[in-house]
PDB file of N, CA and C in Angstrom:
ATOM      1  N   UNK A   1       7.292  64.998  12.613  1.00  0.00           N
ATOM      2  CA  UNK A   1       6.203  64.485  11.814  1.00  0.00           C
ATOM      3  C   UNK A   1       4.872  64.987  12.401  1.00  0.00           C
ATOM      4  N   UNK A   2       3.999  65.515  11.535  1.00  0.00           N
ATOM      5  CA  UNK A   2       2.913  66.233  11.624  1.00  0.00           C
ATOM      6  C   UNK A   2       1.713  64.613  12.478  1.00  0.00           C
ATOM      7  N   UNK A   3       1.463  65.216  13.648  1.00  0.00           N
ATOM      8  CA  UNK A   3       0.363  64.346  13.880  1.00  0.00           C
ATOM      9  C   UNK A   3      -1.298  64.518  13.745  1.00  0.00           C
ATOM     10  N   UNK A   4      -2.021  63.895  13.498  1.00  0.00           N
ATOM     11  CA  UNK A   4      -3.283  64.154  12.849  1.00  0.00           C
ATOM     12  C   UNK A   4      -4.582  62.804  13.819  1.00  0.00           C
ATOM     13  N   UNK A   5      -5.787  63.419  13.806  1.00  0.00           N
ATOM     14  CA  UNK A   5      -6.886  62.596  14.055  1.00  0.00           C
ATOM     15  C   UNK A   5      -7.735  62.474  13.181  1.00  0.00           C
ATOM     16  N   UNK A   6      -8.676  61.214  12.982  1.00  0.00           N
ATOM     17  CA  UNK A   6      -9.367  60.675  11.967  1.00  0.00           C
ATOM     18  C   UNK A   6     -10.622  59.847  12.957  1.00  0.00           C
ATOM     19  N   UNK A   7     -11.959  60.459  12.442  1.00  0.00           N
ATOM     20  CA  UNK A   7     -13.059  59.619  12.713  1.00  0.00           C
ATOM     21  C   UNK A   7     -13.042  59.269  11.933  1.00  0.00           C
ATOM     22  N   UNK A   8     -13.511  57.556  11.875  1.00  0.00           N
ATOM     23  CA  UNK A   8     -13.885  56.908  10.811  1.00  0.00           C
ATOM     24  C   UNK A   8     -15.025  56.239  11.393  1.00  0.00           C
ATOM     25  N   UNK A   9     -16.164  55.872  10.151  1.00  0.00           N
ATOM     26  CA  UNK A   9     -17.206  54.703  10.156  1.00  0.00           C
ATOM     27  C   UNK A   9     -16.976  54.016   9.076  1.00  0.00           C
ATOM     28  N   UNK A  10     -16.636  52.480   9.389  1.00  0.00           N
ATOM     29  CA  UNK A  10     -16.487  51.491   8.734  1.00  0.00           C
ATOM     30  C   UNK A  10     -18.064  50.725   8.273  1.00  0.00           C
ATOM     31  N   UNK A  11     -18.683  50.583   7.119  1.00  0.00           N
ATOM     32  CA  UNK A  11     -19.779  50.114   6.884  1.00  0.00           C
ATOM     33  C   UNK A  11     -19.879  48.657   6.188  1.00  0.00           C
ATOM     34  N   UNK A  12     -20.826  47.932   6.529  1.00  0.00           N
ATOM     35  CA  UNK A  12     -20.664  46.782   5.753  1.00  0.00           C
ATOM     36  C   UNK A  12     -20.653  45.329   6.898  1.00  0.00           C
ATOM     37  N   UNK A  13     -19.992  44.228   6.313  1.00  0.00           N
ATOM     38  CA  UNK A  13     -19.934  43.124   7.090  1.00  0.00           C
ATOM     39  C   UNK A  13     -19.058  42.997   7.871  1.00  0.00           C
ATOM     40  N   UNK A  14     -18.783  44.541   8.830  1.00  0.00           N
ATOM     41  CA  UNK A  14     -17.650  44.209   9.942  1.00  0.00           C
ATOM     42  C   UNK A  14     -17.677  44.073  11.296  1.00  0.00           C
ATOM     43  N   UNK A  15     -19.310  43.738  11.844  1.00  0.00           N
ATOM     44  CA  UNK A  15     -19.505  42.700  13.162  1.00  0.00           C
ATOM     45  C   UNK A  15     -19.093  41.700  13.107  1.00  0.00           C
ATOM     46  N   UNK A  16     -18.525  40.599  13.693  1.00  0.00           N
ATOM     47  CA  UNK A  16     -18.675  39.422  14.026  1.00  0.00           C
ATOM     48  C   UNK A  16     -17.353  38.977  13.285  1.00  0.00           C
ATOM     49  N   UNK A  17     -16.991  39.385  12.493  1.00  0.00           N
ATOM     50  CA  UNK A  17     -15.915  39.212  12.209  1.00  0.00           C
ATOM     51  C   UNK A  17     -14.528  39.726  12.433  1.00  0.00           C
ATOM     52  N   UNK A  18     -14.092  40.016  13.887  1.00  0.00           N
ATOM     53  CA  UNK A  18     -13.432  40.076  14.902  1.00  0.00           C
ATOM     54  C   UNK A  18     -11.832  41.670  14.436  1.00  0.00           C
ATOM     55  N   UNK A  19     -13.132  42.563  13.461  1.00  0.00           N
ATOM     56  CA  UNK A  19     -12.942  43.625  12.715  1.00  0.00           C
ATOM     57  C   UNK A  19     -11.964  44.781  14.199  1.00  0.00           C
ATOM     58  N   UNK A  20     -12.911  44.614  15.169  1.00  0.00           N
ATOM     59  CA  UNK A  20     -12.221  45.279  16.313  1.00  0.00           C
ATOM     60  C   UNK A  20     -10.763  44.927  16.672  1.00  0.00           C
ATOM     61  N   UNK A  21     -11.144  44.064  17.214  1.00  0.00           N
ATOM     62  CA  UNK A  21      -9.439  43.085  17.270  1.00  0.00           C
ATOM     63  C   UNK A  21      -8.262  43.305  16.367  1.00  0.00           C
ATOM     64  N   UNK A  22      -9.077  43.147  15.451  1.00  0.00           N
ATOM     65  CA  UNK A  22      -7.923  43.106  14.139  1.00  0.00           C
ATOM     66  C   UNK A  22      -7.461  44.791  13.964  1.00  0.00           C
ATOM     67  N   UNK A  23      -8.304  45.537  14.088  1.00  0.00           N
ATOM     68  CA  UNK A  23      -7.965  46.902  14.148  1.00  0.00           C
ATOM     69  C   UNK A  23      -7.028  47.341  15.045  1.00  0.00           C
ATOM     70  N   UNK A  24      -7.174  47.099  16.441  1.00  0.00           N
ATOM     71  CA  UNK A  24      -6.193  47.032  17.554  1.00  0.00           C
ATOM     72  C   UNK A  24      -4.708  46.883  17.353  1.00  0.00           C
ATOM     73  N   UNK A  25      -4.840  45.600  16.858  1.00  0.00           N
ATOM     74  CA  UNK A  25      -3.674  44.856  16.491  1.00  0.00           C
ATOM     75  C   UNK A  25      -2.988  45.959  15.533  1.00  0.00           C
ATOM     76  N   UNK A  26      -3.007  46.323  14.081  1.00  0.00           N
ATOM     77  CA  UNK A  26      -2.838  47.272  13.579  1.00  0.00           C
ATOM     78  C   UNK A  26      -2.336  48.516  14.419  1.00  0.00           C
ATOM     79  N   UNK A  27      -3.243  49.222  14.773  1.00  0.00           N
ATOM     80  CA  UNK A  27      -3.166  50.348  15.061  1.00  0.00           C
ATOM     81  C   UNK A  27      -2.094  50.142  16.123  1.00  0.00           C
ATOM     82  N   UNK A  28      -2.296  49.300  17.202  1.00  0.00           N
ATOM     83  CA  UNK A  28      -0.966  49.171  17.990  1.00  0.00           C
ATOM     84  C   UNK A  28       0.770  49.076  17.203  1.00  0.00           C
ATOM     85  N   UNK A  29       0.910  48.166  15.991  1.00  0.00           N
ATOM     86  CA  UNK A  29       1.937  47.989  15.175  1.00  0.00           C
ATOM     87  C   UNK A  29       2.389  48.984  14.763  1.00  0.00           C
ATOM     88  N   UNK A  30       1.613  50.210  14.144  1.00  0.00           N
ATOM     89  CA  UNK A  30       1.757  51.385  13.758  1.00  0.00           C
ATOM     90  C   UNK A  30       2.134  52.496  14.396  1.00  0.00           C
ATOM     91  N   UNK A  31       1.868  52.140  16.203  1.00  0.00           N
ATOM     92  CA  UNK A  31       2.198  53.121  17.032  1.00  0.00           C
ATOM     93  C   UNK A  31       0.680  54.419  16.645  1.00  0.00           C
ATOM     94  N   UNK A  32      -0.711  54.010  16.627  1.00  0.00           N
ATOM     95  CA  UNK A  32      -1.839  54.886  16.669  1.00  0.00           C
ATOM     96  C   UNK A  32      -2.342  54.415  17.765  1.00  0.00           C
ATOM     97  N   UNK A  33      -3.162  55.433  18.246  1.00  0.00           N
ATOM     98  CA  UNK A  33      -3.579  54.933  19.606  1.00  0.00           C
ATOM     99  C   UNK A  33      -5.314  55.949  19.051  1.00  0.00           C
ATOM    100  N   UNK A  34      -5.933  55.524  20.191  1.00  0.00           N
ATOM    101  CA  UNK A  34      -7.203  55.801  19.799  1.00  0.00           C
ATOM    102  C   UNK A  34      -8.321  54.770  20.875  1.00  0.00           C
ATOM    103  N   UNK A  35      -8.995  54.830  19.708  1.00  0.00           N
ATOM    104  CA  UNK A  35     -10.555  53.283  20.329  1.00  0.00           C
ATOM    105  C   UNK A  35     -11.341  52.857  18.942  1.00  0.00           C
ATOM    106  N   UNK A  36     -12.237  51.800  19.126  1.00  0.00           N
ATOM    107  CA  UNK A  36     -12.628  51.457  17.993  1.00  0.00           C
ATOM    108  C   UNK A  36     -13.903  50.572  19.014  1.00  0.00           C
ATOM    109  N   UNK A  37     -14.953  51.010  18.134  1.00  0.00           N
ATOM    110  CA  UNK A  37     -16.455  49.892  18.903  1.00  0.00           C
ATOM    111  C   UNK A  37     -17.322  49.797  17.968  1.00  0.00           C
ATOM    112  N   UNK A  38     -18.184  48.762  18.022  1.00  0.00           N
ATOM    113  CA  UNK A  38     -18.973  48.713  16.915  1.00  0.00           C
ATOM    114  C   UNK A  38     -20.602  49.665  17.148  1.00  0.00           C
ATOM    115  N   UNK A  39     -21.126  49.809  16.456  1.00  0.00           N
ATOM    116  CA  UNK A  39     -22.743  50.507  16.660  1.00  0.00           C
ATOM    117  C   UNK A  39     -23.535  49.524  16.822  1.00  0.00           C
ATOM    118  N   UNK A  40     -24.583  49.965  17.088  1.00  0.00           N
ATOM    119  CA  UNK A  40     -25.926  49.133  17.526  1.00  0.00           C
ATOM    120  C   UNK A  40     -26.695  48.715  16.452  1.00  0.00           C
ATOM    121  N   UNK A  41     -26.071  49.441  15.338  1.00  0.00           N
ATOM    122  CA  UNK A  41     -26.919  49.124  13.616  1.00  0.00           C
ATOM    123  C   UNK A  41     -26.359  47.522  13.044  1.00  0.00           C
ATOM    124  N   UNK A  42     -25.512  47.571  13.647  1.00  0.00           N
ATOM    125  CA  UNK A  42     -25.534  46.059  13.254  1.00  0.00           C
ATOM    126  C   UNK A  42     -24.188  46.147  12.441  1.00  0.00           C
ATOM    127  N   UNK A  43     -24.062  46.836  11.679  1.00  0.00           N
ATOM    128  CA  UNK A  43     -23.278  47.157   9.944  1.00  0.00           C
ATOM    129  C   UNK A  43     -22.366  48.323   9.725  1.00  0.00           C
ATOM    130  N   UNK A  44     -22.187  48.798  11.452  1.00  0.00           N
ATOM    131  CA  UNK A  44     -20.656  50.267  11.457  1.00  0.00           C
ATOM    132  C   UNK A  44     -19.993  49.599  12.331  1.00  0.00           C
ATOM    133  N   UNK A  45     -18.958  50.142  12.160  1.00  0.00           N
ATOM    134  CA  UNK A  45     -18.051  50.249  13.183  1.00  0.00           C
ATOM    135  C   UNK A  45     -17.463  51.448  13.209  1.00  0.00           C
ATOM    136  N   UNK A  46     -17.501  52.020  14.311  1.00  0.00           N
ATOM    137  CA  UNK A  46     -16.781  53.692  14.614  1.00  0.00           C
ATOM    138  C   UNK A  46     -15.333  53.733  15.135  1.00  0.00           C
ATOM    139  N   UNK A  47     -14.571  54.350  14.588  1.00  0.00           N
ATOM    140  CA  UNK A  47     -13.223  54.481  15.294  1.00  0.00           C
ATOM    141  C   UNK A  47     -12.947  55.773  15.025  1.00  0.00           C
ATOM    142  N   UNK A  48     -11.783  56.050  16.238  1.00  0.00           N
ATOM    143  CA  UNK A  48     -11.134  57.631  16.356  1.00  0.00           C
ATOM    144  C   UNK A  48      -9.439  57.053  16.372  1.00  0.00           C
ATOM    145  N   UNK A  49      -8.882  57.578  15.150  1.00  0.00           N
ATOM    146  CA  UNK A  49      -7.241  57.257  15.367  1.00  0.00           C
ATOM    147  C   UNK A  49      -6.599  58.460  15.044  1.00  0.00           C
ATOM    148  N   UNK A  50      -5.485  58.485  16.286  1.00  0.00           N
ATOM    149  CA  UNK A  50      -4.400  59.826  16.386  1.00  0.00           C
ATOM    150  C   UNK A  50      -3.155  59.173  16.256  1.00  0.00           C
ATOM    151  N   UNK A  51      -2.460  59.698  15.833  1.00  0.00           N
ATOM    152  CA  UNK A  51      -0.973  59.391  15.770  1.00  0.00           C
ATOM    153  C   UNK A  51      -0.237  59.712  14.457  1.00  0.00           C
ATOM    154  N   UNK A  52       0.691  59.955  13.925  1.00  0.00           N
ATOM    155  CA  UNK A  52       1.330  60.308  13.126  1.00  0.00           C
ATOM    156  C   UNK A  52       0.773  60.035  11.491  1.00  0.00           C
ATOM    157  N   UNK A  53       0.413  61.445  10.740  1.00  0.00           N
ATOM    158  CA  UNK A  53      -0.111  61.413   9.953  1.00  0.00           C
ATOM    159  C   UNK A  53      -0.387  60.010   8.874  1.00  0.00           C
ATOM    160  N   UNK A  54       1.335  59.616   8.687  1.00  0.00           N
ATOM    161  CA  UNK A  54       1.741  58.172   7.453  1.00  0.00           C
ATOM    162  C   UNK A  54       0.754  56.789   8.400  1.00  0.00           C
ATOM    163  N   UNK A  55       1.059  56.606   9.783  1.00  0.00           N
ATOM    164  CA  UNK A  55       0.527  55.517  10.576  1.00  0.00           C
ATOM    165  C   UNK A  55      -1.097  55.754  10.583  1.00  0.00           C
ATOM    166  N   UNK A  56      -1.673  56.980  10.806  1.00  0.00           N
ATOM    167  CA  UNK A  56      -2.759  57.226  10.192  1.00  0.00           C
ATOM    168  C   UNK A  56      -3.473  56.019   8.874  1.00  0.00           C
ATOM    169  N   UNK A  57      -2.951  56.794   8.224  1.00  0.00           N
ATOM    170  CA  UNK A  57      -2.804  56.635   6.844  1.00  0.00           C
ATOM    171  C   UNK A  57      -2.843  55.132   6.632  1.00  0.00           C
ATOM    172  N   UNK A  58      -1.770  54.321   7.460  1.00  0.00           N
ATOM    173  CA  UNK A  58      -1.758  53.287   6.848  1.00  0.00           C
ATOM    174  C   UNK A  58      -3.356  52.295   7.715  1.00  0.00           C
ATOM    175  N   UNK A  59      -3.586  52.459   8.814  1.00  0.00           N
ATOM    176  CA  UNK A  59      -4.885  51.985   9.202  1.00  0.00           C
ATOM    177  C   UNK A  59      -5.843  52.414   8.836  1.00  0.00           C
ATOM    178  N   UNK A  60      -5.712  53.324   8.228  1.00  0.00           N
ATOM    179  CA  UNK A  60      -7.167  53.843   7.039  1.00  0.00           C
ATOM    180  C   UNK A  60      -6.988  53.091   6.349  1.00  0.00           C
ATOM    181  N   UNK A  61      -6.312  52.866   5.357  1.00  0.00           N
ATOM    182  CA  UNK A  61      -5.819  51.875   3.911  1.00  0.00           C
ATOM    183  C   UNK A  61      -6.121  50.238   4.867  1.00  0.00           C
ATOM    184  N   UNK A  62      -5.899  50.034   6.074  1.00  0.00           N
ATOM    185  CA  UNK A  62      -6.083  48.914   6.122  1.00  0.00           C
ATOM    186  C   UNK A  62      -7.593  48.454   6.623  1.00  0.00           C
ATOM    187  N   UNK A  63      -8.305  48.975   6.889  1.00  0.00           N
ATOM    188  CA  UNK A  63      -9.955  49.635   7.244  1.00  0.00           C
ATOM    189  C   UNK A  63     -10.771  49.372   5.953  1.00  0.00           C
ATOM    190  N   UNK A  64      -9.980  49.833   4.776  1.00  0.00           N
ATOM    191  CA  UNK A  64     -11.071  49.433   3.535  1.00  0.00           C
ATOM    192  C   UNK A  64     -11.141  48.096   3.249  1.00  0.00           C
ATOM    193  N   UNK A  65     -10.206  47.193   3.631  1.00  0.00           N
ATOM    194  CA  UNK A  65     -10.443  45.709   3.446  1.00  0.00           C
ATOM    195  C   UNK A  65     -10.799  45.386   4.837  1.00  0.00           C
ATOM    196  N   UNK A  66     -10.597  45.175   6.123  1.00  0.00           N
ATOM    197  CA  UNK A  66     -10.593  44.879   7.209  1.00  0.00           C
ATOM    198  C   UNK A  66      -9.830  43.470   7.012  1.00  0.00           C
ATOM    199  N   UNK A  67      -9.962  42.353   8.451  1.00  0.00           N
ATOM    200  CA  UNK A  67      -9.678  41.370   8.046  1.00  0.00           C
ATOM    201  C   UNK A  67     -10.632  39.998   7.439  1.00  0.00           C
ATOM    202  N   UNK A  68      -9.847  39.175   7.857  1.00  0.00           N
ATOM    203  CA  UNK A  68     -10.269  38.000   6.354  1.00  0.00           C
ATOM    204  C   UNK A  68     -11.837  37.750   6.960  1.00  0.00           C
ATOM    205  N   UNK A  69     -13.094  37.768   6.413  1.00  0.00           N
ATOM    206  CA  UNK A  69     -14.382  37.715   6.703  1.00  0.00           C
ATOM    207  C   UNK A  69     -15.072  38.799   6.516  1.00  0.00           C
ATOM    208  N   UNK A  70     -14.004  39.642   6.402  1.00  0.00           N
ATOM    209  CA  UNK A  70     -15.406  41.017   6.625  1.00  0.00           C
ATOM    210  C   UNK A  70     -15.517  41.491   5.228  1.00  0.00           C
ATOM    211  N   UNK A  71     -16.429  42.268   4.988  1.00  0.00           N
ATOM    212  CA  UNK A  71     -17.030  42.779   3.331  1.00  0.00           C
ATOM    213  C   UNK A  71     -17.180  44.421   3.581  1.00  0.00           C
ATOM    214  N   UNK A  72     -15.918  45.044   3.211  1.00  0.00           N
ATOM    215  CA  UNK A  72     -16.346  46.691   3.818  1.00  0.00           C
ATOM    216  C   UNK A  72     -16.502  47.139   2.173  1.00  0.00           C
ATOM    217  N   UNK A  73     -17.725  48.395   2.793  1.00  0.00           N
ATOM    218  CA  UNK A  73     -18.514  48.737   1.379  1.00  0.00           C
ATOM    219  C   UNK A  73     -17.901  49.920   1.935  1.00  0.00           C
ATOM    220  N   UNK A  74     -18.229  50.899   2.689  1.00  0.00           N
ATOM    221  CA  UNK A  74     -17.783  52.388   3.130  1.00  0.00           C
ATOM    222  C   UNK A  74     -16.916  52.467   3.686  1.00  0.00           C
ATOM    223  N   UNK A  75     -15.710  53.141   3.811  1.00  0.00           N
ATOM    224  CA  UNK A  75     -15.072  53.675   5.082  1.00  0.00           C
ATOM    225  C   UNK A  75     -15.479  55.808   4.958  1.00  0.00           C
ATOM    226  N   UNK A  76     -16.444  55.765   5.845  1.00  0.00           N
ATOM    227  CA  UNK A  76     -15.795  57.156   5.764  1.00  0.00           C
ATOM    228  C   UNK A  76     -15.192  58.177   6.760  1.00  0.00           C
ATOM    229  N   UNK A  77     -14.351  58.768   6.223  1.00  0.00           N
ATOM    230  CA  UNK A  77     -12.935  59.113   7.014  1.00  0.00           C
ATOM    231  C   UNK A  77     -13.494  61.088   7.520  1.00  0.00           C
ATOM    232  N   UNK A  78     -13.438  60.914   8.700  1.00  0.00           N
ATOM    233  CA  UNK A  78     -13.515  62.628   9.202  1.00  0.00           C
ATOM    234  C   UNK A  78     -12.387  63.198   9.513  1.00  0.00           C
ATOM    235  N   UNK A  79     -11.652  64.062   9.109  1.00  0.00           N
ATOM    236  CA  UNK A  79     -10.209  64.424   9.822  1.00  0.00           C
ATOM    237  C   UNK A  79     -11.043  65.759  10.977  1.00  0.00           C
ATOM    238  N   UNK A  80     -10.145  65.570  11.796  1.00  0.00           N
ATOM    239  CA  UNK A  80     -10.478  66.084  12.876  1.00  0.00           C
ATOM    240  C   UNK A  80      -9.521  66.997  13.493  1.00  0.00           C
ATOM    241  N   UNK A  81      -9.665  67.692  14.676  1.00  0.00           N
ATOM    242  CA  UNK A  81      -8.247  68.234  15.235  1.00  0.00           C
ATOM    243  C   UNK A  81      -7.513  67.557  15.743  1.00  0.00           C
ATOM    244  N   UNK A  82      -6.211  67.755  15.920  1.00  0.00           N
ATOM    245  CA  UNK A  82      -5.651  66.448  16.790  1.00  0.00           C
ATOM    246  C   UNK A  82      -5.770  66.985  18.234  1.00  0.00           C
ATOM    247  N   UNK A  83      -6.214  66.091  19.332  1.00  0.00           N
ATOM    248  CA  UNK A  83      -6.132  66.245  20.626  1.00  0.00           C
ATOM    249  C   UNK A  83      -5.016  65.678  21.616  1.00  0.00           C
ATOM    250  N   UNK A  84      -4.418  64.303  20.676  1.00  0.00           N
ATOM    251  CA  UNK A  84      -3.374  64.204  22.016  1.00  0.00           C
ATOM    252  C   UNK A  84      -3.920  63.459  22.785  1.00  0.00           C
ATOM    253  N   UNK A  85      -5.000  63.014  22.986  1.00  0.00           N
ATOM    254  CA  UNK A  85      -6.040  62.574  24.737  1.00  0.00           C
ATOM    255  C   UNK A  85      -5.825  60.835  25.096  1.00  0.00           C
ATOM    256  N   UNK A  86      -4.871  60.258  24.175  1.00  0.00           N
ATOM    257  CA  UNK A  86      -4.846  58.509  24.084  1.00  0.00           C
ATOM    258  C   UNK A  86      -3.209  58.433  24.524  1.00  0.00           C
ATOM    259  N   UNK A  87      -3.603  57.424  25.562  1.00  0.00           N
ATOM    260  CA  UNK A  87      -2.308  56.655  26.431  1.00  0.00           C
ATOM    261  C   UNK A  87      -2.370  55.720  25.611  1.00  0.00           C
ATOM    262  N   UNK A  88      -3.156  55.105  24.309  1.00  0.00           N
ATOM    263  CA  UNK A  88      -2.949  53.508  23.551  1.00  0.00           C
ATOM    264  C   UNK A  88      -4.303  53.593  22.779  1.00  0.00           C
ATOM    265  N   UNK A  89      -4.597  52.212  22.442  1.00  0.00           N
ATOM    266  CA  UNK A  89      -5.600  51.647  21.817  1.00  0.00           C
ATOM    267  C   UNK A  89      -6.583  50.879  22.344  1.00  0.00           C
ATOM    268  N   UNK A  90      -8.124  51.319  22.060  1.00  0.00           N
ATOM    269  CA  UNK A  90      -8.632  50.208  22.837  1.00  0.00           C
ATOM    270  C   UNK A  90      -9.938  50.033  22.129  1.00  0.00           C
ATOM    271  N   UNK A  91     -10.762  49.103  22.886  1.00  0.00           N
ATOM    272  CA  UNK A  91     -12.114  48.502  21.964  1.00  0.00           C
ATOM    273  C   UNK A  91     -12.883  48.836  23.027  1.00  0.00           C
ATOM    274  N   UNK A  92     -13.926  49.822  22.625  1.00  0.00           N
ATOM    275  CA  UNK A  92     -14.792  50.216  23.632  1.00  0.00           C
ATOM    276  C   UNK A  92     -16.240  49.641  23.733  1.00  0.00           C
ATOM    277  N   UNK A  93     -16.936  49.498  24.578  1.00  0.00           N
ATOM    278  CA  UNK A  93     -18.277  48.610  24.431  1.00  0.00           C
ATOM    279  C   UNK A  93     -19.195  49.561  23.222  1.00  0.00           C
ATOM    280  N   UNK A  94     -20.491  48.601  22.871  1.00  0.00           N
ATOM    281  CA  UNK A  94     -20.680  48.824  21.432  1.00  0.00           C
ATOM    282  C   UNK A  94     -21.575  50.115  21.994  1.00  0.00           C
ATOM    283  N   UNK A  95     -21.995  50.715  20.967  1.00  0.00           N
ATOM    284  CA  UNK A  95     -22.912  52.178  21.505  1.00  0.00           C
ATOM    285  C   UNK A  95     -24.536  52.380  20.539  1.00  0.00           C
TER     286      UNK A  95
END
């Protein structure tokens, strides 16, 4: 199975509503590994996910809703090269 990387910025009401976490959780279930932190704008959240194109796929699809509280207006998705460079998943301080 073809593996693939994806920047994404998540836009909208996904501070505070524990959007990181919940991403983790996911992306760990799926077997993607990566990071995910929020921006300093208040209203992104940035993530980088590698791992098998479909598991990809399915934490993108789960990114446009986030979980229960959050209001996502954008996701937009960068495909990237794949690098390989993630032992797991993690939530990195905000930037």
């Amino acid at each position: 199975m073809e593996n693939v990387r994806a920047h994404l910025y998540i836009k909208g009401k996904v501070q505070g509503v524990f959007f990181r976490q919940s991403m983790k959780e996911i992306a760990v279930r799926y077997g993607v590994r990566g990071w995910v932190r929020n921006r300093s704008d208040g209203r992104t959240v940035e993530a980088v996910l590698e791992g098998p194109r479909d598991a990809v796929a399915k934490v993108i699809e789960w990114a446009k809703i986030g979980p229960p509280g959050a209001r996502v207006e954008e996701v937009e998705v960068n495909w990237e090269e794949y690098k390989g460079e993630f032992q797991d998943f993690r939530i990195l301080p905000t930037v």
